[in-house]
PDB file of N, CA and C in Angstrom:
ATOM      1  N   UNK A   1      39.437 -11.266  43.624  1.00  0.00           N
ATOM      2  CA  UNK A   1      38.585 -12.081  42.786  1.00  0.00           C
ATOM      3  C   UNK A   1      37.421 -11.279  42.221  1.00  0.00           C
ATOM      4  N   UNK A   2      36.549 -10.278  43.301  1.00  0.00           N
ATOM      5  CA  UNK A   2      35.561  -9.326  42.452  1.00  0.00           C
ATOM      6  C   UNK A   2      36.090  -8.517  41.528  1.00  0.00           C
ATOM      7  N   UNK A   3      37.370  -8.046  41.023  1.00  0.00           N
ATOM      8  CA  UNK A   3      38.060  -7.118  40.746  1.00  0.00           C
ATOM      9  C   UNK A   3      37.891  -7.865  39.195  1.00  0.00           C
ATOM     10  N   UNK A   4      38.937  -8.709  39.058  1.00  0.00           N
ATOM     11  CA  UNK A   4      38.473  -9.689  37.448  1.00  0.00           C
ATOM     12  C   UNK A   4      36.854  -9.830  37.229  1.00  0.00           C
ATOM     13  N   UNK A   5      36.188 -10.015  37.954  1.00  0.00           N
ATOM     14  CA  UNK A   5      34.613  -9.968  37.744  1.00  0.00           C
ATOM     15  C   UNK A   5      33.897  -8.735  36.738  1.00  0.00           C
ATOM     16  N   UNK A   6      34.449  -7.936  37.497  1.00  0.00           N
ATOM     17  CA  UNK A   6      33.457  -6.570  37.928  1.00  0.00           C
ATOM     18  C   UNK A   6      34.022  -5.848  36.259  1.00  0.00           C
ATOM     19  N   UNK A   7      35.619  -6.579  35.864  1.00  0.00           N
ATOM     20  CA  UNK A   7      36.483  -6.020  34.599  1.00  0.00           C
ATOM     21  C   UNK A   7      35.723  -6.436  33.507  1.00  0.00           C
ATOM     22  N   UNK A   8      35.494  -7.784  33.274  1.00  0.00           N
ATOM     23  CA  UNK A   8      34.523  -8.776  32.444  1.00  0.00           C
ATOM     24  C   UNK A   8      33.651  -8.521  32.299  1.00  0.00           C
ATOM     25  N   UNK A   9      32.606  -8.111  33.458  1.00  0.00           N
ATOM     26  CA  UNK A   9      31.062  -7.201  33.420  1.00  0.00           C
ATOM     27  C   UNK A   9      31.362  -5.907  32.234  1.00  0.00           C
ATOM     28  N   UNK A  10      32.197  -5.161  32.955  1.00  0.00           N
ATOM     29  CA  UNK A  10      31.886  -3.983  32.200  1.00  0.00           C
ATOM     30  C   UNK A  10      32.638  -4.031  30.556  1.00  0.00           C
ATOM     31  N   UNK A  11      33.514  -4.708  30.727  1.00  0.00           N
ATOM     32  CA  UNK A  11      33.925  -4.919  28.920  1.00  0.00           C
ATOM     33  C   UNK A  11      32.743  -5.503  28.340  1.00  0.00           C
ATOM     34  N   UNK A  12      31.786  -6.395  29.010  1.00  0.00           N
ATOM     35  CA  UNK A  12      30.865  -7.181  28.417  1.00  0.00           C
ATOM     36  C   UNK A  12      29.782  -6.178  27.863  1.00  0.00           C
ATOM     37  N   UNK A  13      29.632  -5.329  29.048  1.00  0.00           N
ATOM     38  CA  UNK A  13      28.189  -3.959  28.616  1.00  0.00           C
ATOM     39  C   UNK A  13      28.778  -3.048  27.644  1.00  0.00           C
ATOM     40  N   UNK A  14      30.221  -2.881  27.623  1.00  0.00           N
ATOM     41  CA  UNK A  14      31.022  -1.823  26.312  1.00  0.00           C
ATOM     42  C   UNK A  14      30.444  -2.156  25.272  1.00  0.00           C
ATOM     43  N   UNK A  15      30.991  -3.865  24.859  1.00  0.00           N
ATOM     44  CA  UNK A  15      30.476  -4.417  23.222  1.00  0.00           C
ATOM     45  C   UNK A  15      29.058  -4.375  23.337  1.00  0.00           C
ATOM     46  N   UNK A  16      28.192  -4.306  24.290  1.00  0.00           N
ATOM     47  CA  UNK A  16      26.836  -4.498  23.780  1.00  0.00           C
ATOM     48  C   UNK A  16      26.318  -3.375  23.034  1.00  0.00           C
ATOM     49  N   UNK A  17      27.185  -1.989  23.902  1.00  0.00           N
ATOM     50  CA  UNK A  17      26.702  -1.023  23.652  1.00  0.00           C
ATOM     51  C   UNK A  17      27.357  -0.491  22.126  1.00  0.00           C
ATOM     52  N   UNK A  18      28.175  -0.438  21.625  1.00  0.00           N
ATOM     53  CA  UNK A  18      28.983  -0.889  20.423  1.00  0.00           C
ATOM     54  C   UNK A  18      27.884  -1.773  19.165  1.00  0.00           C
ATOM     55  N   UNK A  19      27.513  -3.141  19.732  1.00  0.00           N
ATOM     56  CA  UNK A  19      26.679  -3.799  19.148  1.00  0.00           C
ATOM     57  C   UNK A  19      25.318  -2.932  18.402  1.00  0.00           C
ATOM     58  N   UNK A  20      24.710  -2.411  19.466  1.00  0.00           N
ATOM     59  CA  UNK A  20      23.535  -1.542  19.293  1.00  0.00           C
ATOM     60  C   UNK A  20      23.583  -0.518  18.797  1.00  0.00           C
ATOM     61  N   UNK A  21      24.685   0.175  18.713  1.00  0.00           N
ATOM     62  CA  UNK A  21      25.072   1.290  18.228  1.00  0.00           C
ATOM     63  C   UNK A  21      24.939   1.009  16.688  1.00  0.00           C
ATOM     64  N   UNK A  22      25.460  -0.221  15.989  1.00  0.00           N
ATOM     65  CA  UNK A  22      25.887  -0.764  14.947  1.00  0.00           C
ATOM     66  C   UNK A  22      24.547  -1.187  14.103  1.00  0.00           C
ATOM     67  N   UNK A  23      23.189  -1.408  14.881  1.00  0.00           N
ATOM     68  CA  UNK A  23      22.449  -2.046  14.720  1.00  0.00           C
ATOM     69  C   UNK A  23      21.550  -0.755  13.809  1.00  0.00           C
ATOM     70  N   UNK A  24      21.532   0.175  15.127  1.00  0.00           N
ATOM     71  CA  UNK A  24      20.890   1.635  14.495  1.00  0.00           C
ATOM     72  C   UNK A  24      21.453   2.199  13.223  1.00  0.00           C
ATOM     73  N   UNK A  25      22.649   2.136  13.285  1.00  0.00           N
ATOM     74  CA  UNK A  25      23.643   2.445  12.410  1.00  0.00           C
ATOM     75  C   UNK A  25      22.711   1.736  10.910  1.00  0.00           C
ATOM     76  N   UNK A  26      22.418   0.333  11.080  1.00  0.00           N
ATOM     77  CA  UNK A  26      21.990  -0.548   9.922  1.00  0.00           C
ATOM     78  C   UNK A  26      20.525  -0.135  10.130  1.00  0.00           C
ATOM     79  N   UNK A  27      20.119   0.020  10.720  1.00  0.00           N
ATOM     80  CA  UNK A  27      18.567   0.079  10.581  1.00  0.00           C
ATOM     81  C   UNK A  27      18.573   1.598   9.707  1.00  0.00           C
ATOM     82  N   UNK A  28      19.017   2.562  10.430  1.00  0.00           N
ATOM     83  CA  UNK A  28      18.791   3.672   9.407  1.00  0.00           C
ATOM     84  C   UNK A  28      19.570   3.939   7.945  1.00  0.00           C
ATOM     85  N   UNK A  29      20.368   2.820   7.745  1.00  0.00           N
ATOM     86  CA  UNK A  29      20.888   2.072   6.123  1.00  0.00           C
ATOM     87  C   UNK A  29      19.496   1.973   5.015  1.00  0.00           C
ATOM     88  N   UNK A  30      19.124   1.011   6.292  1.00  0.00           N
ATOM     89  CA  UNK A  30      18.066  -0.003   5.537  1.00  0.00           C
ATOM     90  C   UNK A  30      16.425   1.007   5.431  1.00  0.00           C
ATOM     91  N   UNK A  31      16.376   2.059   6.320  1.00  0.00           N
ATOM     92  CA  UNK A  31      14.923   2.810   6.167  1.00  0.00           C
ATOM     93  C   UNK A  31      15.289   3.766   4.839  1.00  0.00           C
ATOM     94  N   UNK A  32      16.738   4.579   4.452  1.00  0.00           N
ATOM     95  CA  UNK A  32      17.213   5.234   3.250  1.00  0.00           C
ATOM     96  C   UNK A  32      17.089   4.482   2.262  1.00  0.00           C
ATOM     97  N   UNK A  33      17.438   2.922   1.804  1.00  0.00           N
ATOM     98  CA  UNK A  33      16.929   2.452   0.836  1.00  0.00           C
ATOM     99  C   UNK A  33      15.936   1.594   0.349  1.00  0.00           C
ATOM    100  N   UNK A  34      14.649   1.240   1.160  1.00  0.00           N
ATOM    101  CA  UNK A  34      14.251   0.693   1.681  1.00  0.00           C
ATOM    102  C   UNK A  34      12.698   0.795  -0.146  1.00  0.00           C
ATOM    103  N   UNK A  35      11.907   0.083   0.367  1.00  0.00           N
ATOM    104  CA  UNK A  35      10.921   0.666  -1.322  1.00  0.00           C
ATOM    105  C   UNK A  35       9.810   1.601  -0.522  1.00  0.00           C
ATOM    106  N   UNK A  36       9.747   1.783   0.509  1.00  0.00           N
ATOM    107  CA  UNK A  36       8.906   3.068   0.962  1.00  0.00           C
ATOM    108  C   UNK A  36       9.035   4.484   0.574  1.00  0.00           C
ATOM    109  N   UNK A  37      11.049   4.570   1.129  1.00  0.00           N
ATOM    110  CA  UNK A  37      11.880   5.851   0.858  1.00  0.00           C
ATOM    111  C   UNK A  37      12.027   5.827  -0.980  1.00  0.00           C
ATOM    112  N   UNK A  38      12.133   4.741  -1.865  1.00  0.00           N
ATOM    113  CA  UNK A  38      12.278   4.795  -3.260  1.00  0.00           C
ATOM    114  C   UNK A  38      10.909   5.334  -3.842  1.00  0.00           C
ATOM    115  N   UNK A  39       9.988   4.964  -3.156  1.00  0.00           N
ATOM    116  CA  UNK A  39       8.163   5.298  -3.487  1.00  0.00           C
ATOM    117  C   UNK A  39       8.326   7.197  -3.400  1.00  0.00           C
ATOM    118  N   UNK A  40       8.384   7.471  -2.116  1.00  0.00           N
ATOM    119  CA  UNK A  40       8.738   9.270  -1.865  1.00  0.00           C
ATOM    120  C   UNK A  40       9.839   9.792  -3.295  1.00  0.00           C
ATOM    121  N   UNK A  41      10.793   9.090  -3.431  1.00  0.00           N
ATOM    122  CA  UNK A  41      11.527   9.770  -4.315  1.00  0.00           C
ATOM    123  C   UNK A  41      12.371  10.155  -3.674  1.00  0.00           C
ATOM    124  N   UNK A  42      12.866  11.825  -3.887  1.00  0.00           N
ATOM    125  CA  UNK A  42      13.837  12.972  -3.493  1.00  0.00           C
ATOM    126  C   UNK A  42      12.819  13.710  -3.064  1.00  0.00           C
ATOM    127  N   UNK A  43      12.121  13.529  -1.905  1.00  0.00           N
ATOM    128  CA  UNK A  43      11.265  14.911  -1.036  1.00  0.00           C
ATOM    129  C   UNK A  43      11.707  15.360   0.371  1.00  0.00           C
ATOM    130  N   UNK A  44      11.290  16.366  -0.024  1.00  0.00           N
ATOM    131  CA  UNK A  44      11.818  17.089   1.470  1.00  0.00           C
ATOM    132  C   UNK A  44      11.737  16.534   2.575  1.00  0.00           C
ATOM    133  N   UNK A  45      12.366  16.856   3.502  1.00  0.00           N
ATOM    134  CA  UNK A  45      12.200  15.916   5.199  1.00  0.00           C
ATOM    135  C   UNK A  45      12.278  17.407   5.479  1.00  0.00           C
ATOM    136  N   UNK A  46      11.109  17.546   6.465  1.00  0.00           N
ATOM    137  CA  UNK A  46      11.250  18.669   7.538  1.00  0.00           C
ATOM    138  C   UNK A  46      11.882  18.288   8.655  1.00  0.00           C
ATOM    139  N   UNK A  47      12.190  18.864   9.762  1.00  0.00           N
ATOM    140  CA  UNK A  47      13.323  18.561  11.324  1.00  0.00           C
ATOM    141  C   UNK A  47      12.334  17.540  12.015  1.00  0.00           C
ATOM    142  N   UNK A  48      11.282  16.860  11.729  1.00  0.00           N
ATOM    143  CA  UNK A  48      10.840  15.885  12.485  1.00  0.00           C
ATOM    144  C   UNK A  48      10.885  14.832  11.535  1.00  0.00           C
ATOM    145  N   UNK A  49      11.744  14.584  10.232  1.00  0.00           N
ATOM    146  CA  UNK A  49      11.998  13.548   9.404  1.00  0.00           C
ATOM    147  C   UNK A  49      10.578  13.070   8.792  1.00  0.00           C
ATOM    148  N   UNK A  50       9.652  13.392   8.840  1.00  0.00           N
ATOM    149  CA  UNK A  50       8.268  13.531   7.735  1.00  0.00           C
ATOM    150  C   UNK A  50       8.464  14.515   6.503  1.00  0.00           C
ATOM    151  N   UNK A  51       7.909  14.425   5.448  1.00  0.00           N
ATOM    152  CA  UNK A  51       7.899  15.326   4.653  1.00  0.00           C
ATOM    153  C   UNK A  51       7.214  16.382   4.765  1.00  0.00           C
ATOM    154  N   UNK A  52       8.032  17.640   4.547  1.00  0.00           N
ATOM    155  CA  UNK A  52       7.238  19.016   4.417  1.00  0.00           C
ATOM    156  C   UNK A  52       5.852  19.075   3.864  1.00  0.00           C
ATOM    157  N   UNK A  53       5.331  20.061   4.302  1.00  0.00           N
ATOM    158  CA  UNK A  53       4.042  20.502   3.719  1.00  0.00           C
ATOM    159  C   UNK A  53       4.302  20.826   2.220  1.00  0.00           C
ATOM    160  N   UNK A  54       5.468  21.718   1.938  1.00  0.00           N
ATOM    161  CA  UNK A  54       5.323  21.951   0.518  1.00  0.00           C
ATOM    162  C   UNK A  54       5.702  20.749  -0.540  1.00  0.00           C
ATOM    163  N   UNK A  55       6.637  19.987  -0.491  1.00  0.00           N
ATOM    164  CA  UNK A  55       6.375  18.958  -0.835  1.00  0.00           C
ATOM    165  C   UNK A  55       5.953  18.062  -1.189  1.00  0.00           C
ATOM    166  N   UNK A  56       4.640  17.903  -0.124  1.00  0.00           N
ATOM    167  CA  UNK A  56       3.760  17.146  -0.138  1.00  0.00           C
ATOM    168  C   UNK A  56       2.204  18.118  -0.970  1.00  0.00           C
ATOM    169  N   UNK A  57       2.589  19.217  -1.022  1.00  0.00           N
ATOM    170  CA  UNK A  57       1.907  20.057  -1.889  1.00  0.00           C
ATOM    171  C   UNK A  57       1.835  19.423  -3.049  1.00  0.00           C
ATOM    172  N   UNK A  58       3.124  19.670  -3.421  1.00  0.00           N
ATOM    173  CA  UNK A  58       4.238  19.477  -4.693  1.00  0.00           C
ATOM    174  C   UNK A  58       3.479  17.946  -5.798  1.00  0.00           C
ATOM    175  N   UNK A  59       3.406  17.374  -4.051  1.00  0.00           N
ATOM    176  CA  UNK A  59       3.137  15.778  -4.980  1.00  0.00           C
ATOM    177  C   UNK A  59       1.801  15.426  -4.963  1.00  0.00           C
ATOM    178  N   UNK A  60       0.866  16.363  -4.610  1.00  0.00           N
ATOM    179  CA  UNK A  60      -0.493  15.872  -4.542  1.00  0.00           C
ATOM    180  C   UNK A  60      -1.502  17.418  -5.642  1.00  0.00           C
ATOM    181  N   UNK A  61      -0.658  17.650  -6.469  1.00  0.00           N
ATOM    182  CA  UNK A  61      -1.241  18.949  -7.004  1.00  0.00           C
ATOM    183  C   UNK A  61      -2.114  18.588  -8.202  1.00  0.00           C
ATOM    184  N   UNK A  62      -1.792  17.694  -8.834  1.00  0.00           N
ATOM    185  CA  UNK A  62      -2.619  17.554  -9.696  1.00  0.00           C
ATOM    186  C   UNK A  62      -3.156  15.881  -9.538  1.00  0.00           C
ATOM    187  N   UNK A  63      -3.678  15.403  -7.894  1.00  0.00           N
ATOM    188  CA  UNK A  63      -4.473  14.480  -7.824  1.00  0.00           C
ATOM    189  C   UNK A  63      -5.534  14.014  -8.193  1.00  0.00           C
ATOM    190  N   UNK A  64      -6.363  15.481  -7.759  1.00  0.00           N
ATOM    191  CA  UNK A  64      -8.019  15.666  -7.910  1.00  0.00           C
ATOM    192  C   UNK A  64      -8.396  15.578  -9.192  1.00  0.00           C
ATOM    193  N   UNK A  65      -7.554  16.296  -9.999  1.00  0.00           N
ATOM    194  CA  UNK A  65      -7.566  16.524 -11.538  1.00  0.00           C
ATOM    195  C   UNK A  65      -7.497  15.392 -12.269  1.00  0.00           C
ATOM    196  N   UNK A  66      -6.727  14.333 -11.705  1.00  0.00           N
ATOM    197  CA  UNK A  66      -6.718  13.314 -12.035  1.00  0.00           C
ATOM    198  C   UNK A  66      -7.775  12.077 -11.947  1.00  0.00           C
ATOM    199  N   UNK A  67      -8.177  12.284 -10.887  1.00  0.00           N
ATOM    200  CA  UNK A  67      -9.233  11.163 -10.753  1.00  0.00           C
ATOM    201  C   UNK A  67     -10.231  11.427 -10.987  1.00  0.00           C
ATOM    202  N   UNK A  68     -10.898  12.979 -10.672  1.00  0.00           N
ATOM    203  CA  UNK A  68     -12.337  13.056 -11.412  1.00  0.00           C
ATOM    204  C   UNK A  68     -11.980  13.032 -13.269  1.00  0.00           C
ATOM    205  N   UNK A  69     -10.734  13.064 -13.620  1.00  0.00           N
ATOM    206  CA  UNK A  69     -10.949  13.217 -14.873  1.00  0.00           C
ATOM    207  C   UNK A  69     -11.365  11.476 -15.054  1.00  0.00           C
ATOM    208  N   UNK A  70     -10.662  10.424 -14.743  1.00  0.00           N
ATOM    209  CA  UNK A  70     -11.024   8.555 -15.021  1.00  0.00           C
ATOM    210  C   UNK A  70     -12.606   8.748 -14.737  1.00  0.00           C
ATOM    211  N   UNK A  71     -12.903   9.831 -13.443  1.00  0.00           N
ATOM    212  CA  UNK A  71     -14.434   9.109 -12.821  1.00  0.00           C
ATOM    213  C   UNK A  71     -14.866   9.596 -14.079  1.00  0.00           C
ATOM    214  N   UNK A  72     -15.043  10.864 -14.489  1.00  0.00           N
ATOM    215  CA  UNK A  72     -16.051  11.361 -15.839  1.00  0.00           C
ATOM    216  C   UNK A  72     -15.733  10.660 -16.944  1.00  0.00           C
ATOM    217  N   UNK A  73     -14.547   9.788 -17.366  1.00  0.00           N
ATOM    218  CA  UNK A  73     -14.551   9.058 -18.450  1.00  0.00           C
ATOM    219  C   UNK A  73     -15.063   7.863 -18.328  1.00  0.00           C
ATOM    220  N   UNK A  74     -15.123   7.134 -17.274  1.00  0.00           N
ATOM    221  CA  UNK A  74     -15.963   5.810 -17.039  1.00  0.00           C
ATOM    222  C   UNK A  74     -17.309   6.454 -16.982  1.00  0.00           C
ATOM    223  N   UNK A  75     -17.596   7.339 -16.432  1.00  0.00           N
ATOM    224  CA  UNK A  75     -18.926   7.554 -16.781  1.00  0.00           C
ATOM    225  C   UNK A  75     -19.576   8.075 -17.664  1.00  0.00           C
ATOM    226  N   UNK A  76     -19.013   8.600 -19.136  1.00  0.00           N
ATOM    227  CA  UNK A  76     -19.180   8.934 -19.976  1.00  0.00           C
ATOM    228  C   UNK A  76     -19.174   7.709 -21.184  1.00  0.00           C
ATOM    229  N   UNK A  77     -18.432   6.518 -20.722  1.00  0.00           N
ATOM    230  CA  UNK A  77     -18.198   5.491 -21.708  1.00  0.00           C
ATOM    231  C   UNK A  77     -19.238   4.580 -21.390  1.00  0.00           C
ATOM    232  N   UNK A  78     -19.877   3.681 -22.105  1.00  0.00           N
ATOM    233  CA  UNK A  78     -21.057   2.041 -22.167  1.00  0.00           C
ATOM    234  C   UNK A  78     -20.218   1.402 -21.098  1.00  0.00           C
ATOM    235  N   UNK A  79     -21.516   0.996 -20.461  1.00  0.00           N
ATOM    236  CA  UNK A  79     -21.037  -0.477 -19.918  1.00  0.00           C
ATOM    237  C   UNK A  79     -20.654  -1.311 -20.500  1.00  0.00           C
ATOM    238  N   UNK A  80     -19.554  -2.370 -20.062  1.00  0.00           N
ATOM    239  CA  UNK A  80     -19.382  -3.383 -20.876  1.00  0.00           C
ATOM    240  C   UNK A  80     -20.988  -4.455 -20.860  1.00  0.00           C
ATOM    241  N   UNK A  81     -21.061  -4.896 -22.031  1.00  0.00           N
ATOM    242  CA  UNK A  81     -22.619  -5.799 -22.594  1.00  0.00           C
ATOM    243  C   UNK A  81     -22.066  -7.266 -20.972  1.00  0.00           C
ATOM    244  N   UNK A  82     -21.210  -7.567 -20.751  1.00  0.00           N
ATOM    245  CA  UNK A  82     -20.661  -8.743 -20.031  1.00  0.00           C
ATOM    246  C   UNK A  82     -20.798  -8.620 -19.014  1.00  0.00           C
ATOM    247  N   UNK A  83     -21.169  -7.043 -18.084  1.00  0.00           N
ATOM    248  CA  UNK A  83     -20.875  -6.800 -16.697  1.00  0.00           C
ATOM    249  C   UNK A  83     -22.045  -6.043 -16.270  1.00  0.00           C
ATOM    250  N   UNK A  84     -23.098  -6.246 -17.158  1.00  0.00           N
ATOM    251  CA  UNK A  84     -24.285  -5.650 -16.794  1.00  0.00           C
ATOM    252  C   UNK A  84     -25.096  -6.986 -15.496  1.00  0.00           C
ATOM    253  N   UNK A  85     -25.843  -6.054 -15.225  1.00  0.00           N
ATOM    254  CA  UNK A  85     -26.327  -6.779 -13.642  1.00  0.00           C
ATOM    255  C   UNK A  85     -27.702  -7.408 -14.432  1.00  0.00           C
ATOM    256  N   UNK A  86     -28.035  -8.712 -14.514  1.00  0.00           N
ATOM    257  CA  UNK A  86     -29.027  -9.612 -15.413  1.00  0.00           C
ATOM    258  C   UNK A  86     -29.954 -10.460 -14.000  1.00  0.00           C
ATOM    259  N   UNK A  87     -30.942 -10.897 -14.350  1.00  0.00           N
ATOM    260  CA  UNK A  87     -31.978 -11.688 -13.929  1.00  0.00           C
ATOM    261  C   UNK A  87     -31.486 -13.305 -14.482  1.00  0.00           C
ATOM    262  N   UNK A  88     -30.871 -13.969 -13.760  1.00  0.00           N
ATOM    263  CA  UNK A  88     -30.511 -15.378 -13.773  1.00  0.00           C
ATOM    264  C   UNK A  88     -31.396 -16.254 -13.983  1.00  0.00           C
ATOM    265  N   UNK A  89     -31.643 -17.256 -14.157  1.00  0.00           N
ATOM    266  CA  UNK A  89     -32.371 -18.618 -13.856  1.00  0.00           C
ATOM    267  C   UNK A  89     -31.149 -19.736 -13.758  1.00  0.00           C
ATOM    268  N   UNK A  90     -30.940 -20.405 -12.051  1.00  0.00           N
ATOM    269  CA  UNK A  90     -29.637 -21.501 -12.538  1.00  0.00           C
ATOM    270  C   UNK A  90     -30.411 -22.093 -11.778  1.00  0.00           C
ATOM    271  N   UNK A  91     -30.128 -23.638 -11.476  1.00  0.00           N
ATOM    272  CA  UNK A  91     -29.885 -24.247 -10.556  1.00  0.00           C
ATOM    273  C   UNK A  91     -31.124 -24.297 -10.228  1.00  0.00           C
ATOM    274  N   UNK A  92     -32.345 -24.151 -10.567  1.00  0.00           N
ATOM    275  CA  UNK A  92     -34.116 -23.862 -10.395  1.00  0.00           C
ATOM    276  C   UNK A  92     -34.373 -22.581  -9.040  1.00  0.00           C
ATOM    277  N   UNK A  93     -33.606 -21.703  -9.361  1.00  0.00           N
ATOM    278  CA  UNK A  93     -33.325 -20.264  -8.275  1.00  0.00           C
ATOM    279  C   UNK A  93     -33.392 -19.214  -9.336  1.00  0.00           C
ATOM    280  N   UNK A  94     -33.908 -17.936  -8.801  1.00  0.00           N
ATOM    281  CA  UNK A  94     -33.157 -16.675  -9.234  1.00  0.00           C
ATOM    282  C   UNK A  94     -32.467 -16.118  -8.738  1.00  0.00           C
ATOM    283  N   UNK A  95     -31.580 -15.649  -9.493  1.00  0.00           N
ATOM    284  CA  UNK A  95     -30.533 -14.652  -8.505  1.00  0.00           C
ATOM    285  C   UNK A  95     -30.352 -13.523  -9.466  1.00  0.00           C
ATOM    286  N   UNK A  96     -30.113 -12.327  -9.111  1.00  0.00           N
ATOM    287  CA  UNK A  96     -29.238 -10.969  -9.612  1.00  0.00           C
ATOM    288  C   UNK A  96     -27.669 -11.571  -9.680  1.00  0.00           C
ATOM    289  N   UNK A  97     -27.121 -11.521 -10.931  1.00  0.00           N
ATOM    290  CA  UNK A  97     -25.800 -11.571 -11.115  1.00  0.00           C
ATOM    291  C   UNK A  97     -25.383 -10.749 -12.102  1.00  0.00           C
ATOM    292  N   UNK A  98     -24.313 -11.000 -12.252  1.00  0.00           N
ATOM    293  CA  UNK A  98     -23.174 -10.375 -13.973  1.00  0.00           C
ATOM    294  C   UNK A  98     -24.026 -11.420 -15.071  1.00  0.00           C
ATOM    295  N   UNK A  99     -24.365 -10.287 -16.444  1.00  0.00           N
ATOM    296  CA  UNK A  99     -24.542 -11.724 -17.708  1.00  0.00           C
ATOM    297  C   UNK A  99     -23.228 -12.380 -17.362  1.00  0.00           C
ATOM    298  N   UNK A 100     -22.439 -12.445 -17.624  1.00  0.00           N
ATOM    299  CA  UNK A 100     -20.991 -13.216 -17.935  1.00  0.00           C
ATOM    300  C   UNK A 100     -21.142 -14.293 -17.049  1.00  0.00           C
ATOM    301  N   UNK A 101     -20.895 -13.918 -15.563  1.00  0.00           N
ATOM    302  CA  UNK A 101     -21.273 -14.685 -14.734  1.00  0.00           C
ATOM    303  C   UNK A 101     -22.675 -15.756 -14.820  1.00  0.00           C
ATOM    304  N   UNK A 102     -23.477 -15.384 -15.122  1.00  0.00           N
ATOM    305  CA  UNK A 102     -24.974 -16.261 -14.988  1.00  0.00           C
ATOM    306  C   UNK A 102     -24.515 -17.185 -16.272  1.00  0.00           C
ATOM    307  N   UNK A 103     -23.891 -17.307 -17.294  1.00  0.00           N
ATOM    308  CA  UNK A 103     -24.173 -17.422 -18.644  1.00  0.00           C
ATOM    309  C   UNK A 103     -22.606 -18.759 -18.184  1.00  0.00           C
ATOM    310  N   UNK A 104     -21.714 -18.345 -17.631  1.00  0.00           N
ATOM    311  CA  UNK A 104     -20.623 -19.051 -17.584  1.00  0.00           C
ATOM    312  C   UNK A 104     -20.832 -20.314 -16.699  1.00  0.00           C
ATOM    313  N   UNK A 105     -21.689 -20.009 -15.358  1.00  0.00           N
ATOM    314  CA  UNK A 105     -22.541 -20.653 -14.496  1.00  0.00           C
ATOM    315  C   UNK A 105     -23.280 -22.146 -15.125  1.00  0.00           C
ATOM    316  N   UNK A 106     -23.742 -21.642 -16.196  1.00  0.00           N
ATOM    317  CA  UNK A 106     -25.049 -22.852 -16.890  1.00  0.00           C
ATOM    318  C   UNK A 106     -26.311 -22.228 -16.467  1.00  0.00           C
ATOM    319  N   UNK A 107     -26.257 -20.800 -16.450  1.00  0.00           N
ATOM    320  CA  UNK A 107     -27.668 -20.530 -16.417  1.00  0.00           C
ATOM    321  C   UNK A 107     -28.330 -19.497 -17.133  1.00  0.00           C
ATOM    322  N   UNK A 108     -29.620 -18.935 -17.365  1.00  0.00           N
ATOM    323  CA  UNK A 108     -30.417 -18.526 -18.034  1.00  0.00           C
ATOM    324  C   UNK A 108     -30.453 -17.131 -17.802  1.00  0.00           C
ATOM    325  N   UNK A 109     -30.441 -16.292 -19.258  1.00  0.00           N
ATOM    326  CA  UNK A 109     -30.655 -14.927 -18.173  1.00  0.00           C
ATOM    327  C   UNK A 109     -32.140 -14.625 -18.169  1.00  0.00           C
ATOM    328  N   UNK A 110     -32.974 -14.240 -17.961  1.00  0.00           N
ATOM    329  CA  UNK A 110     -34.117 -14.039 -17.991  1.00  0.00           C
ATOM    330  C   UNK A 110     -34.174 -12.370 -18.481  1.00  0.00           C
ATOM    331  N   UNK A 111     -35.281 -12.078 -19.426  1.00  0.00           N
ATOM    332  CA  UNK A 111     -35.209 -11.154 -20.116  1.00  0.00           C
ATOM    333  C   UNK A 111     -36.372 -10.162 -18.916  1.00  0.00           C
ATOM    334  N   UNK A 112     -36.288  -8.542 -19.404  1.00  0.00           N
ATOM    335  CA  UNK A 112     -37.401  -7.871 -18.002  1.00  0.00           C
ATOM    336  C   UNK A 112     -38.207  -7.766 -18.947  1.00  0.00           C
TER     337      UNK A 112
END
């Protein structure tokens, strides 16, 4: 009677292990197409499955160049007249707000 038991047990732990096998199998499906791996592109994987240093060279080379170039053009261009920081009167209060804001509000801007 333990003999049929002990047969059932272990066919039972075979498929689990089968199961799990199948699972990894899908999980590393799903990390290859996944929108993280589509974001990277085609970049290198070094032997610990991160991307290489050069690579990551590759994709960060002309970052800096990039963003101080937006910072010096916003700061070279007018404020917008709408997003300047104004002296309010609402509500019988002052407050520091946006014109746009104070003006959309129902309130006053007060001139300096």
């Amino acid at each position: 009677m333990l003999g049929p038991l002990l047969a059932v047990l272990a066919l039972s732990s075979a498929t689990g292990c089968f199961v799990l096998d199948e699972i990894d199998k899908g999980q590393e499906e799903l990390r290859k197409h996944s929108p993280e791996a589509k974001k990277m592109g085609r970049v290198e994987k070094d032997e610990s499955g991160g991307i290489s240093l050069a690579a990551l060279r590759e994709k960060s080379a002309g970052a800096i160049e990039g963003i101080s170039g937006r910072v010096e053009q916003a700061l070279a261009s007018e404020p917008d007249p709408a997003n300047v920081v104004v002296t309010c009167a609402i509500e019988g209060r002052t407050e520091f707000t946006r014109k746009f804001d104070c003006q959309t509000r129902g309130g006053r801007v007060i001139p300096r």
